[in-house]
ModelCIF file with pLDDT and N, C-alpha, C, O atoms, coordinates in Angstrom:
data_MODEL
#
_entry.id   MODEL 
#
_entity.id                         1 
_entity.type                       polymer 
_entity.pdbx_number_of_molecules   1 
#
_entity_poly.entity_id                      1 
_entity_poly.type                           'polypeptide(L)' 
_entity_poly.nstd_linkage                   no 
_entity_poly.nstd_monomer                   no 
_entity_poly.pdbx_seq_one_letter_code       
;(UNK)(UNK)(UNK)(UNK)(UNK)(UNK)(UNK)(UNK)(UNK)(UNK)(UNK)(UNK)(UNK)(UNK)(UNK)(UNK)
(UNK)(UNK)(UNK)(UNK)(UNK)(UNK)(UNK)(UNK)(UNK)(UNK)(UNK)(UNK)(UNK)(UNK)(UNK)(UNK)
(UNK)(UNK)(UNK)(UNK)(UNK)(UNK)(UNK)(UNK)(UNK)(UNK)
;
_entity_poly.pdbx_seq_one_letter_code_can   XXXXXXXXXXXXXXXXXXXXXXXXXXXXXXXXXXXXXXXXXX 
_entity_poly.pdbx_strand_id                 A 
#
loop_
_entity_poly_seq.entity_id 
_entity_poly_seq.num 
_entity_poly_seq.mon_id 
_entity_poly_seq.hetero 
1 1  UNK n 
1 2  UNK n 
1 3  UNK n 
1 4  UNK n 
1 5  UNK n 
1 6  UNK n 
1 7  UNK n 
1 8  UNK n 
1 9  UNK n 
1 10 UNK n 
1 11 UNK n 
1 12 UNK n 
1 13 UNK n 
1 14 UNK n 
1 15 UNK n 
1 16 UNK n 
1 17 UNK n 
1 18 UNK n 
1 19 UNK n 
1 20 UNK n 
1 21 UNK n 
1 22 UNK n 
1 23 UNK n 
1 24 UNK n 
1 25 UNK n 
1 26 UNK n 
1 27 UNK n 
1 28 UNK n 
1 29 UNK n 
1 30 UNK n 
1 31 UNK n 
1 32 UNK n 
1 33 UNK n 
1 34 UNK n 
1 35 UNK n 
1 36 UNK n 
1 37 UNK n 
1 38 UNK n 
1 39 UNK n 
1 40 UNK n 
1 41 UNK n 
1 42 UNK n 
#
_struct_asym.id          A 
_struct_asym.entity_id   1 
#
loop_
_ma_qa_metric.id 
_ma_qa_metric.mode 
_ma_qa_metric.name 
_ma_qa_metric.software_group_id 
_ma_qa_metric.type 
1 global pLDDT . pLDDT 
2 local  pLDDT . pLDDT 
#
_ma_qa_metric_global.metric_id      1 
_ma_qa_metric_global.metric_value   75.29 
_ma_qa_metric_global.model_id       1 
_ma_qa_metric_global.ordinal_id     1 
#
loop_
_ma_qa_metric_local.label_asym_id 
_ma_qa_metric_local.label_comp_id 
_ma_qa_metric_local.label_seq_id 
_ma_qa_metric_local.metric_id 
_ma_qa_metric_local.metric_value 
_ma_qa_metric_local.model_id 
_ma_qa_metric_local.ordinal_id 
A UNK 1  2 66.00 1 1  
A UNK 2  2 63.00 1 2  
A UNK 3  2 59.00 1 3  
A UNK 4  2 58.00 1 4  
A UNK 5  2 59.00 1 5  
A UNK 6  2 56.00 1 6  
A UNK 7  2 57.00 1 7  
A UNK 8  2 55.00 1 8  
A UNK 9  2 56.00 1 9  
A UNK 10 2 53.00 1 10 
A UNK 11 2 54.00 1 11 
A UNK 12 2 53.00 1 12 
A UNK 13 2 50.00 1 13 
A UNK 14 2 50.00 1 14 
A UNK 15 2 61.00 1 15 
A UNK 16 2 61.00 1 16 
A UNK 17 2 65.00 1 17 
A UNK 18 2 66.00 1 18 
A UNK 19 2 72.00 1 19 
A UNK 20 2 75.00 1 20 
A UNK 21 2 79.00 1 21 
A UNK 22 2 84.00 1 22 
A UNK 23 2 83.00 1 23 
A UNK 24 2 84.00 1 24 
A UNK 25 2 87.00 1 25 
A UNK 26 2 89.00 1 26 
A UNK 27 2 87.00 1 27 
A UNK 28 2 90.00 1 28 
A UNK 29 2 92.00 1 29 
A UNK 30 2 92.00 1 30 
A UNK 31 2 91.00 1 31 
A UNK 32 2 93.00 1 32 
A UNK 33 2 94.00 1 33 
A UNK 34 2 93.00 1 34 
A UNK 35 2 93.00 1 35 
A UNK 36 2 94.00 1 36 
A UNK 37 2 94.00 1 37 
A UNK 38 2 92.00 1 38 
A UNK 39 2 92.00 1 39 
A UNK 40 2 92.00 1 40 
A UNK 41 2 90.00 1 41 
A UNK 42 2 88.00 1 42 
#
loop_
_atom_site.group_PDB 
_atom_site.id 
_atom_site.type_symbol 
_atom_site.label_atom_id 
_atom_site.label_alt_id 
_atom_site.label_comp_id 
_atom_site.label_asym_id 
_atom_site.label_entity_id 
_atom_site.label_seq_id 
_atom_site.pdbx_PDB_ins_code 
_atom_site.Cartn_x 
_atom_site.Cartn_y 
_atom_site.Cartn_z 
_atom_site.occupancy 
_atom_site.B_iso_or_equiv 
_atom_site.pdbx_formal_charge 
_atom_site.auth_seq_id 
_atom_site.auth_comp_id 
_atom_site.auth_asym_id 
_atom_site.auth_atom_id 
_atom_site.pdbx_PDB_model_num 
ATOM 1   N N  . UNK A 1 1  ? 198.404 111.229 205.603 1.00 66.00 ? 1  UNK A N  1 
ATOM 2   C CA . UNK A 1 1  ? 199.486 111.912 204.894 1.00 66.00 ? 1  UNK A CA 1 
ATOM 3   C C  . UNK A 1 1  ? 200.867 111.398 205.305 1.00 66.00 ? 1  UNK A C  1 
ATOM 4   O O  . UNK A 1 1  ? 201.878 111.440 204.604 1.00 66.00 ? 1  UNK A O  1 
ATOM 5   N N  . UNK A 1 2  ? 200.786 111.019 206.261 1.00 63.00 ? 2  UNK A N  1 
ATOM 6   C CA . UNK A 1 2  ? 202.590 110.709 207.049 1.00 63.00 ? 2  UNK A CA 1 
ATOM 7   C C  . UNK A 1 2  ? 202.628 109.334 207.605 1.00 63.00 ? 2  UNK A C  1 
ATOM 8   O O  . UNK A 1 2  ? 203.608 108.993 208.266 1.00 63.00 ? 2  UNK A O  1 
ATOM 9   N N  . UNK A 1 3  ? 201.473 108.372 207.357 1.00 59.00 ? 3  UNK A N  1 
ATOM 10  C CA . UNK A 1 3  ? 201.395 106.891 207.413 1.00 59.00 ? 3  UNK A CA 1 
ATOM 11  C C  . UNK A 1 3  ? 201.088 106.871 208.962 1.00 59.00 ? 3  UNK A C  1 
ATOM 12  O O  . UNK A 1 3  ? 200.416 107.783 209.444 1.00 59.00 ? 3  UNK A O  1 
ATOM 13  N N  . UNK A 1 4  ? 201.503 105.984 209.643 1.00 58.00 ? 4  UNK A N  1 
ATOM 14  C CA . UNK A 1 4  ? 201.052 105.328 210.518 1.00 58.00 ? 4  UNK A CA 1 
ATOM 15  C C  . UNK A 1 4  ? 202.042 105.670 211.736 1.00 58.00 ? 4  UNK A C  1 
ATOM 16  O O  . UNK A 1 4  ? 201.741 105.430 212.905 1.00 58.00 ? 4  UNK A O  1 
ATOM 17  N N  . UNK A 1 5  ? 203.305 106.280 211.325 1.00 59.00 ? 5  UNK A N  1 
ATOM 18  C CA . UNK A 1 5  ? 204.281 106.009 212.505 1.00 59.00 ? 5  UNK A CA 1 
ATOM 19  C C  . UNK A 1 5  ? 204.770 107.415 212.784 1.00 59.00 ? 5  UNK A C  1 
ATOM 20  O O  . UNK A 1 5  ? 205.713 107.632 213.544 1.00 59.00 ? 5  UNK A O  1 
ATOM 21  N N  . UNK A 1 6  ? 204.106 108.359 212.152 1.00 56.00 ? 6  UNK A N  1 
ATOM 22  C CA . UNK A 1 6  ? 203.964 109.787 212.213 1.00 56.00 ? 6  UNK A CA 1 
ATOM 23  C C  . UNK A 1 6  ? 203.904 110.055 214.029 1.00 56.00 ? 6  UNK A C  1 
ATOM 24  O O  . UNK A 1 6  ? 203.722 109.176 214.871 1.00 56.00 ? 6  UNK A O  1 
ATOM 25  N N  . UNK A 1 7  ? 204.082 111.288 214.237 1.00 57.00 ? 7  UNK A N  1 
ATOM 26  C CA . UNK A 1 7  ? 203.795 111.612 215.695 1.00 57.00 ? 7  UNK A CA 1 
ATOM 27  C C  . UNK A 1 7  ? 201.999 112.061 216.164 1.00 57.00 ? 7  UNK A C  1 
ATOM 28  O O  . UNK A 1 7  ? 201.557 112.934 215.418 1.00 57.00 ? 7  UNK A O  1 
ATOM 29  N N  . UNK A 1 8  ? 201.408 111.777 216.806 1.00 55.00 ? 8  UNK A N  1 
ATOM 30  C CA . UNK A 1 8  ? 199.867 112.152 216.533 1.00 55.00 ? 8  UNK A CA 1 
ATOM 31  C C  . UNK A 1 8  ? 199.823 113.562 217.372 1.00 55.00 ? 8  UNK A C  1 
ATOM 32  O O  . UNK A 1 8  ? 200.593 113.754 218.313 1.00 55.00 ? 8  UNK A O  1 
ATOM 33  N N  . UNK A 1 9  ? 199.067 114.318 217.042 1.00 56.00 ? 9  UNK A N  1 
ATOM 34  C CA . UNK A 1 9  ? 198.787 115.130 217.190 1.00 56.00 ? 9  UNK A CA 1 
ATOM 35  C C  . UNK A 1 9  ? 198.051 115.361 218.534 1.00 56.00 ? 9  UNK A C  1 
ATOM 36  O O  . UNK A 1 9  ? 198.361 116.291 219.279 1.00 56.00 ? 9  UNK A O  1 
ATOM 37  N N  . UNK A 1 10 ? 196.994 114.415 218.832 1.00 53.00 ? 10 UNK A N  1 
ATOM 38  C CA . UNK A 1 10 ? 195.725 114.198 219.510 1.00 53.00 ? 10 UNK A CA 1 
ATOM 39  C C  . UNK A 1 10 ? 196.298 113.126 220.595 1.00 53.00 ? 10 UNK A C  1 
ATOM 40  O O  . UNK A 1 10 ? 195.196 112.666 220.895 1.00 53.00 ? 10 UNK A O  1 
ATOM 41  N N  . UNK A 1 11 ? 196.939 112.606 221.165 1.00 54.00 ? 11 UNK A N  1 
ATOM 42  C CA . UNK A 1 11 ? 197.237 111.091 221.902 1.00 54.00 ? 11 UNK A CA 1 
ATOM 43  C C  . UNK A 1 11 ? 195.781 110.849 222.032 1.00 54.00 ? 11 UNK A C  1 
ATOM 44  O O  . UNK A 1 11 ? 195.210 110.011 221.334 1.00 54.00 ? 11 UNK A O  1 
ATOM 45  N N  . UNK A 1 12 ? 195.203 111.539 222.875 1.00 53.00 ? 12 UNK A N  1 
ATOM 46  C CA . UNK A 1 12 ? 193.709 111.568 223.211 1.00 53.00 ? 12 UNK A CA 1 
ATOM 47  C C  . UNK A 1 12 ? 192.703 112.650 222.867 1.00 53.00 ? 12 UNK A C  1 
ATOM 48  O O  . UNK A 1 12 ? 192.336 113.561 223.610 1.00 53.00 ? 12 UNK A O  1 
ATOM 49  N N  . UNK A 1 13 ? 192.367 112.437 221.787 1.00 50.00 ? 13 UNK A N  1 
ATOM 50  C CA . UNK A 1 13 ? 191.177 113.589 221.244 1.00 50.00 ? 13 UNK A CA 1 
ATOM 51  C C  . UNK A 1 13 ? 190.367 113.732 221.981 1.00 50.00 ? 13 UNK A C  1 
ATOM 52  O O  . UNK A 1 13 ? 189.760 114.747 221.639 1.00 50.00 ? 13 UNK A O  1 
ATOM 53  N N  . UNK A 1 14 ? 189.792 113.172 223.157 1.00 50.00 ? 14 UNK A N  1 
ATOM 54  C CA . UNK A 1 14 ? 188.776 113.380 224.037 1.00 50.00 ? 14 UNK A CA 1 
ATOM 55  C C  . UNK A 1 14 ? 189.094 113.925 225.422 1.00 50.00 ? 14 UNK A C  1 
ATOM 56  O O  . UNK A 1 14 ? 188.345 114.331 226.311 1.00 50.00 ? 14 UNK A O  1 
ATOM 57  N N  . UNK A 1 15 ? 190.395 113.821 225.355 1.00 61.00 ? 15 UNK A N  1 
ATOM 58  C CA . UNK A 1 15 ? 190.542 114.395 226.558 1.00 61.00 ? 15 UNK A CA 1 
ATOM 59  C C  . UNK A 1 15 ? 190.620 116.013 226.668 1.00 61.00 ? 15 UNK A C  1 
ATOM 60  O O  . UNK A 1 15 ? 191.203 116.652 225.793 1.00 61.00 ? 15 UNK A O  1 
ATOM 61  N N  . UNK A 1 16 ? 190.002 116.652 227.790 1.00 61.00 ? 16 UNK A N  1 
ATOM 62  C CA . UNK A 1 16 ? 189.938 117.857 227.811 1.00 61.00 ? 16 UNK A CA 1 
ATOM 63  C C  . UNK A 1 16 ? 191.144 118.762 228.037 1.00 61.00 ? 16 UNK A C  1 
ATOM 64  O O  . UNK A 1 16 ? 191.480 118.985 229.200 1.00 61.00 ? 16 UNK A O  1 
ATOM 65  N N  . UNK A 1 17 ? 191.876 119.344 226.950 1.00 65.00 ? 17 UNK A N  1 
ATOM 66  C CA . UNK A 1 17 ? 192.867 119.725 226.893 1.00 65.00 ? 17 UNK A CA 1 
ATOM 67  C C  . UNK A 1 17 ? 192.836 120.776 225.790 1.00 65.00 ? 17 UNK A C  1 
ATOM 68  O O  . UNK A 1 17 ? 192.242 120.642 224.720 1.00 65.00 ? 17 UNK A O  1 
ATOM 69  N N  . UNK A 1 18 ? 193.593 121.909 226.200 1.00 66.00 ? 18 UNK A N  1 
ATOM 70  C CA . UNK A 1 18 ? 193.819 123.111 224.731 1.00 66.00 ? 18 UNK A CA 1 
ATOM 71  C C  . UNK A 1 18 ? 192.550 123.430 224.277 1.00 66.00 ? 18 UNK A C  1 
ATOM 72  O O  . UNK A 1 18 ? 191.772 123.421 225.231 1.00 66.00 ? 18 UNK A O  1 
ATOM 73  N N  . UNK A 1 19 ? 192.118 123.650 223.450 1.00 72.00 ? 19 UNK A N  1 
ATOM 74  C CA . UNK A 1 19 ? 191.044 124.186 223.170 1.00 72.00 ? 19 UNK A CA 1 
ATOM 75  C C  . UNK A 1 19 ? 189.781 123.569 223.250 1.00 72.00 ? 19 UNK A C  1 
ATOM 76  O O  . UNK A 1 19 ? 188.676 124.112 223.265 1.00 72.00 ? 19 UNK A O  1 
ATOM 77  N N  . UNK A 1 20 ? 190.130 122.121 223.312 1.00 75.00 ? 20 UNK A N  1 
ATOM 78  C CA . UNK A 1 20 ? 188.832 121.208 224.158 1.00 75.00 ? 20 UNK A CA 1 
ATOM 79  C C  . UNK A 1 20 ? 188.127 121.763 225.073 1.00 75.00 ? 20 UNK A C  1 
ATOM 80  O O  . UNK A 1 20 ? 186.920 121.987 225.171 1.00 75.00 ? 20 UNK A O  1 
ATOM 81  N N  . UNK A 1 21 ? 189.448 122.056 226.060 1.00 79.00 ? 21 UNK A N  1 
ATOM 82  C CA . UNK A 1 21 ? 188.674 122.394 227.890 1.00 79.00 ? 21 UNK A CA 1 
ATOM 83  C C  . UNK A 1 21 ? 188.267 124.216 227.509 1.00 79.00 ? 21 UNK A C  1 
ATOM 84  O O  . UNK A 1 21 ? 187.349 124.727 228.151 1.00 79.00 ? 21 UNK A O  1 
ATOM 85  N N  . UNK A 1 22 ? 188.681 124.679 226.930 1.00 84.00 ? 22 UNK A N  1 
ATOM 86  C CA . UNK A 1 22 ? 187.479 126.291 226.238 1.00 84.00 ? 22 UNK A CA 1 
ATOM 87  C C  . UNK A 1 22 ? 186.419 125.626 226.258 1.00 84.00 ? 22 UNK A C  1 
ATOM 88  O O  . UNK A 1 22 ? 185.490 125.799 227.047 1.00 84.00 ? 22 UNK A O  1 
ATOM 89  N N  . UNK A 1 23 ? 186.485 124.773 225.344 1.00 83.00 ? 23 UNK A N  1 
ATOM 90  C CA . UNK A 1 23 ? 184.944 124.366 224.601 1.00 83.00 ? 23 UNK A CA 1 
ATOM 91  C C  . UNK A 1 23 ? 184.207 123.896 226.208 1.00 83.00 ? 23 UNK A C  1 
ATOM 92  O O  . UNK A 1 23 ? 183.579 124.299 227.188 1.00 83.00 ? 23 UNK A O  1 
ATOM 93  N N  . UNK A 1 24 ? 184.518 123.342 225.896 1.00 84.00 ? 24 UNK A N  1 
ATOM 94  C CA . UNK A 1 24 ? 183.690 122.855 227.298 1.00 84.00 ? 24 UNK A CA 1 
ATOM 95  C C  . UNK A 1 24 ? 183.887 123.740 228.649 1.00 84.00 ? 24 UNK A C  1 
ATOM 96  O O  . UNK A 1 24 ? 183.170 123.248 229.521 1.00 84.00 ? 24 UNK A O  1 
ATOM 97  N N  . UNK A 1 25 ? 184.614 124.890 229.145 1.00 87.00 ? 25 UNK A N  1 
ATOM 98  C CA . UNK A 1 25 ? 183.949 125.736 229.990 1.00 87.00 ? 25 UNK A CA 1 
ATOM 99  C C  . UNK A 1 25 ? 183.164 126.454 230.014 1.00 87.00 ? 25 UNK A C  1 
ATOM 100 O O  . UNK A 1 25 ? 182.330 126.772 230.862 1.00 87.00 ? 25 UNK A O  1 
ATOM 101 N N  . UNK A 1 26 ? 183.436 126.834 228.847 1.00 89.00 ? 26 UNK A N  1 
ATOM 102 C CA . UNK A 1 26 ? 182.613 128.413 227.927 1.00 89.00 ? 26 UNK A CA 1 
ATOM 103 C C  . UNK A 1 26 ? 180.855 127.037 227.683 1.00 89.00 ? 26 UNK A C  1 
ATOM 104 O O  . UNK A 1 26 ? 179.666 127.267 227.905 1.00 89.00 ? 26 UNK A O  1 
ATOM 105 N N  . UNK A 1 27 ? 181.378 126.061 227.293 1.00 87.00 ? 27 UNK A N  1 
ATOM 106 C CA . UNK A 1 27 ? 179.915 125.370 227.258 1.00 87.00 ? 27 UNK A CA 1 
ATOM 107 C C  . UNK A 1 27 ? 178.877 125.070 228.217 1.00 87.00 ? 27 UNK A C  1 
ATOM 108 O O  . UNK A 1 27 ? 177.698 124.827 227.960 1.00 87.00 ? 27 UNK A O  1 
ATOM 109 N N  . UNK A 1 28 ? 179.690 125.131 229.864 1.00 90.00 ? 28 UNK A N  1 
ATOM 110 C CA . UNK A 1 28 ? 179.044 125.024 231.176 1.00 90.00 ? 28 UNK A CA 1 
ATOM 111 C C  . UNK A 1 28 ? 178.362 126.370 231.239 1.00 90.00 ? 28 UNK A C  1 
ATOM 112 O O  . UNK A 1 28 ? 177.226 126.499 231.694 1.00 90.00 ? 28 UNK A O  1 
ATOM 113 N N  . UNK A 1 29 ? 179.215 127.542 230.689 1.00 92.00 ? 29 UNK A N  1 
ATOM 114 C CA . UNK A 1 29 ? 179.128 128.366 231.692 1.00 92.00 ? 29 UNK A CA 1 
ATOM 115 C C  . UNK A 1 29 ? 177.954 129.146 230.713 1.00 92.00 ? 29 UNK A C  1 
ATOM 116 O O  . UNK A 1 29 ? 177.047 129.644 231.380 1.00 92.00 ? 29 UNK A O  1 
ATOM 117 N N  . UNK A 1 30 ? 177.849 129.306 229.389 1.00 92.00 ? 30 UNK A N  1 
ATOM 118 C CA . UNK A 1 30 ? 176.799 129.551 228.625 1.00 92.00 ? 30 UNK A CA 1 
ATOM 119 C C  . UNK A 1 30 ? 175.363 128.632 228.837 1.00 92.00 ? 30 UNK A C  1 
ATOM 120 O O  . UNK A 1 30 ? 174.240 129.112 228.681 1.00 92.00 ? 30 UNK A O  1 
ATOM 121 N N  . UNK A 1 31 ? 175.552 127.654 229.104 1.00 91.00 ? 31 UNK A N  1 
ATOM 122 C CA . UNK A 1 31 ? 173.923 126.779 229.592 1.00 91.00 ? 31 UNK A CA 1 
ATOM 123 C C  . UNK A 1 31 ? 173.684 127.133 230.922 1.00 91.00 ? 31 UNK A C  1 
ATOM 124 O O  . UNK A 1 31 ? 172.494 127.285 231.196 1.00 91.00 ? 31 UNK A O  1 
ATOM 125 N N  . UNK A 1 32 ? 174.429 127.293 231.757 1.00 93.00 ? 32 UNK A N  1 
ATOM 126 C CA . UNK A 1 32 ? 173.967 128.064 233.020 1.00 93.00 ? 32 UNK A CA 1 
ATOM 127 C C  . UNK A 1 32 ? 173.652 129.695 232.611 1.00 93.00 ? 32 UNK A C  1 
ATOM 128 O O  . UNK A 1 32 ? 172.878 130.131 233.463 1.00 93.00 ? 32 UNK A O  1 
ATOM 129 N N  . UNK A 1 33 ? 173.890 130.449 231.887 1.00 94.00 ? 33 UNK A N  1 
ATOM 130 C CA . UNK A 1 33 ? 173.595 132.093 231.436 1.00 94.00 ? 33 UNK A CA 1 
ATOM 131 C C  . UNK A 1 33 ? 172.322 131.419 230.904 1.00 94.00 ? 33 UNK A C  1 
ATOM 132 O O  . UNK A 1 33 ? 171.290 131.778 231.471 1.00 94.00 ? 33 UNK A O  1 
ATOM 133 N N  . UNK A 1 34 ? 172.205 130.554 229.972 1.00 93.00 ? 34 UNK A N  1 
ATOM 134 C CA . UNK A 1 34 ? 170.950 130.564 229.167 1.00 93.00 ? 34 UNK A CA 1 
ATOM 135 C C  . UNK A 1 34 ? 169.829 130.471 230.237 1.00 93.00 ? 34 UNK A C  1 
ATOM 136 O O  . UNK A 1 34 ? 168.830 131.189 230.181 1.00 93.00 ? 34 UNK A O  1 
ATOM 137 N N  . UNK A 1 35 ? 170.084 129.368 231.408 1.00 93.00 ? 35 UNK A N  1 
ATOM 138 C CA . UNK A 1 35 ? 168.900 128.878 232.186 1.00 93.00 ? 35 UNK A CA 1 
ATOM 139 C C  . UNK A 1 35 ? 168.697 130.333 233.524 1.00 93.00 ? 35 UNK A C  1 
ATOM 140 O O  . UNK A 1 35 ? 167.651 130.962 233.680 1.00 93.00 ? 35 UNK A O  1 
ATOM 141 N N  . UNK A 1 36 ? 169.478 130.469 233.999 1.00 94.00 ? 36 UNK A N  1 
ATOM 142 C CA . UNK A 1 36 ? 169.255 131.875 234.569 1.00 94.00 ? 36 UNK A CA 1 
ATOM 143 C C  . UNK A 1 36 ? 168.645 133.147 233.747 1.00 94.00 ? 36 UNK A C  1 
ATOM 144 O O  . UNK A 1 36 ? 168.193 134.040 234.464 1.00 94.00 ? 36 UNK A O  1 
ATOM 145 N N  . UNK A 1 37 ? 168.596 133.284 232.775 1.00 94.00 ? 37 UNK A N  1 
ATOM 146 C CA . UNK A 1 37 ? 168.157 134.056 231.653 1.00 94.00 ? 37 UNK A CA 1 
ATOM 147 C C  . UNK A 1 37 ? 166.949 133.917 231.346 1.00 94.00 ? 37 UNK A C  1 
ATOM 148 O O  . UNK A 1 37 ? 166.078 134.755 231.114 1.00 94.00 ? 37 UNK A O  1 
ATOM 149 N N  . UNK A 1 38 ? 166.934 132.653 231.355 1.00 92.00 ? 38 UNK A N  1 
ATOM 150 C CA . UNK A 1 38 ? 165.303 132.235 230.877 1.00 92.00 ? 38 UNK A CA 1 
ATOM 151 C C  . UNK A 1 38 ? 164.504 132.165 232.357 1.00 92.00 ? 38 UNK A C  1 
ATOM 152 O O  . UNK A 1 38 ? 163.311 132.071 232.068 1.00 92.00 ? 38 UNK A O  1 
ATOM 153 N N  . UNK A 1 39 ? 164.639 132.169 233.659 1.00 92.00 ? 39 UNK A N  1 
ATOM 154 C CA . UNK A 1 39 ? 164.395 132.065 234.668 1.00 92.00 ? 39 UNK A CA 1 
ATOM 155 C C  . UNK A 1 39 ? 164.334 133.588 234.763 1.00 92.00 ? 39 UNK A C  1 
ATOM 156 O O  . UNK A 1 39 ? 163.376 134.049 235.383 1.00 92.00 ? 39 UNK A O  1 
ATOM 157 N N  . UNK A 1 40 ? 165.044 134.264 234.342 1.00 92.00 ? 40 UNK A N  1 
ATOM 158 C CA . UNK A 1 40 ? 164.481 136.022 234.656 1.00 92.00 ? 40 UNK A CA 1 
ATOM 159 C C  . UNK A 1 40 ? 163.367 136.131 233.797 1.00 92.00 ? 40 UNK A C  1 
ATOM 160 O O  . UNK A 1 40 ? 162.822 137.232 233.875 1.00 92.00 ? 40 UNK A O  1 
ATOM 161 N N  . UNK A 1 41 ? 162.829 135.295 232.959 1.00 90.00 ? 41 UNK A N  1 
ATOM 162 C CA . UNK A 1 41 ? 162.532 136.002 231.866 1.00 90.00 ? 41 UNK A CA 1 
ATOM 163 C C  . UNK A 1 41 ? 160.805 135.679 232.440 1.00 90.00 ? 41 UNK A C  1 
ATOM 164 O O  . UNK A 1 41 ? 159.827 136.425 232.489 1.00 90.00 ? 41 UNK A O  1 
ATOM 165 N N  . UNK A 1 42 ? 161.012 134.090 232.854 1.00 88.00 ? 42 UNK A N  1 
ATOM 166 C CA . UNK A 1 42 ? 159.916 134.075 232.958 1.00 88.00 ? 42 UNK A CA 1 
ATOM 167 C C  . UNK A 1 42 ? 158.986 134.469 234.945 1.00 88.00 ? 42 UNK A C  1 
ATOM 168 O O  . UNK A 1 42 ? 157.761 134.453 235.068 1.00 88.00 ? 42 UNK A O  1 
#
């Protein structure tokens, strides 16, 4: 939309930052609930 010389939004889309690093704590910390969970279960 704003060509090439626009300001980017992202410098680094991969880097864990703003709502990236959510994603990915809440993603540690839910696969550890799941495996403790399933370890009570069984």
């Amino acid at each position: 939309a704003g060509g090439d010389n626009c300001r980017s939004i992202y410098p680094n889309p991969g880097k864990k930052r703003g709502g990236l690093w959510w994603t990915y704590l809440l993603s540690l910390i839910f696969k550890a609930g799941v495996d403790m969970v399933f370890l009570y279960i069984f």
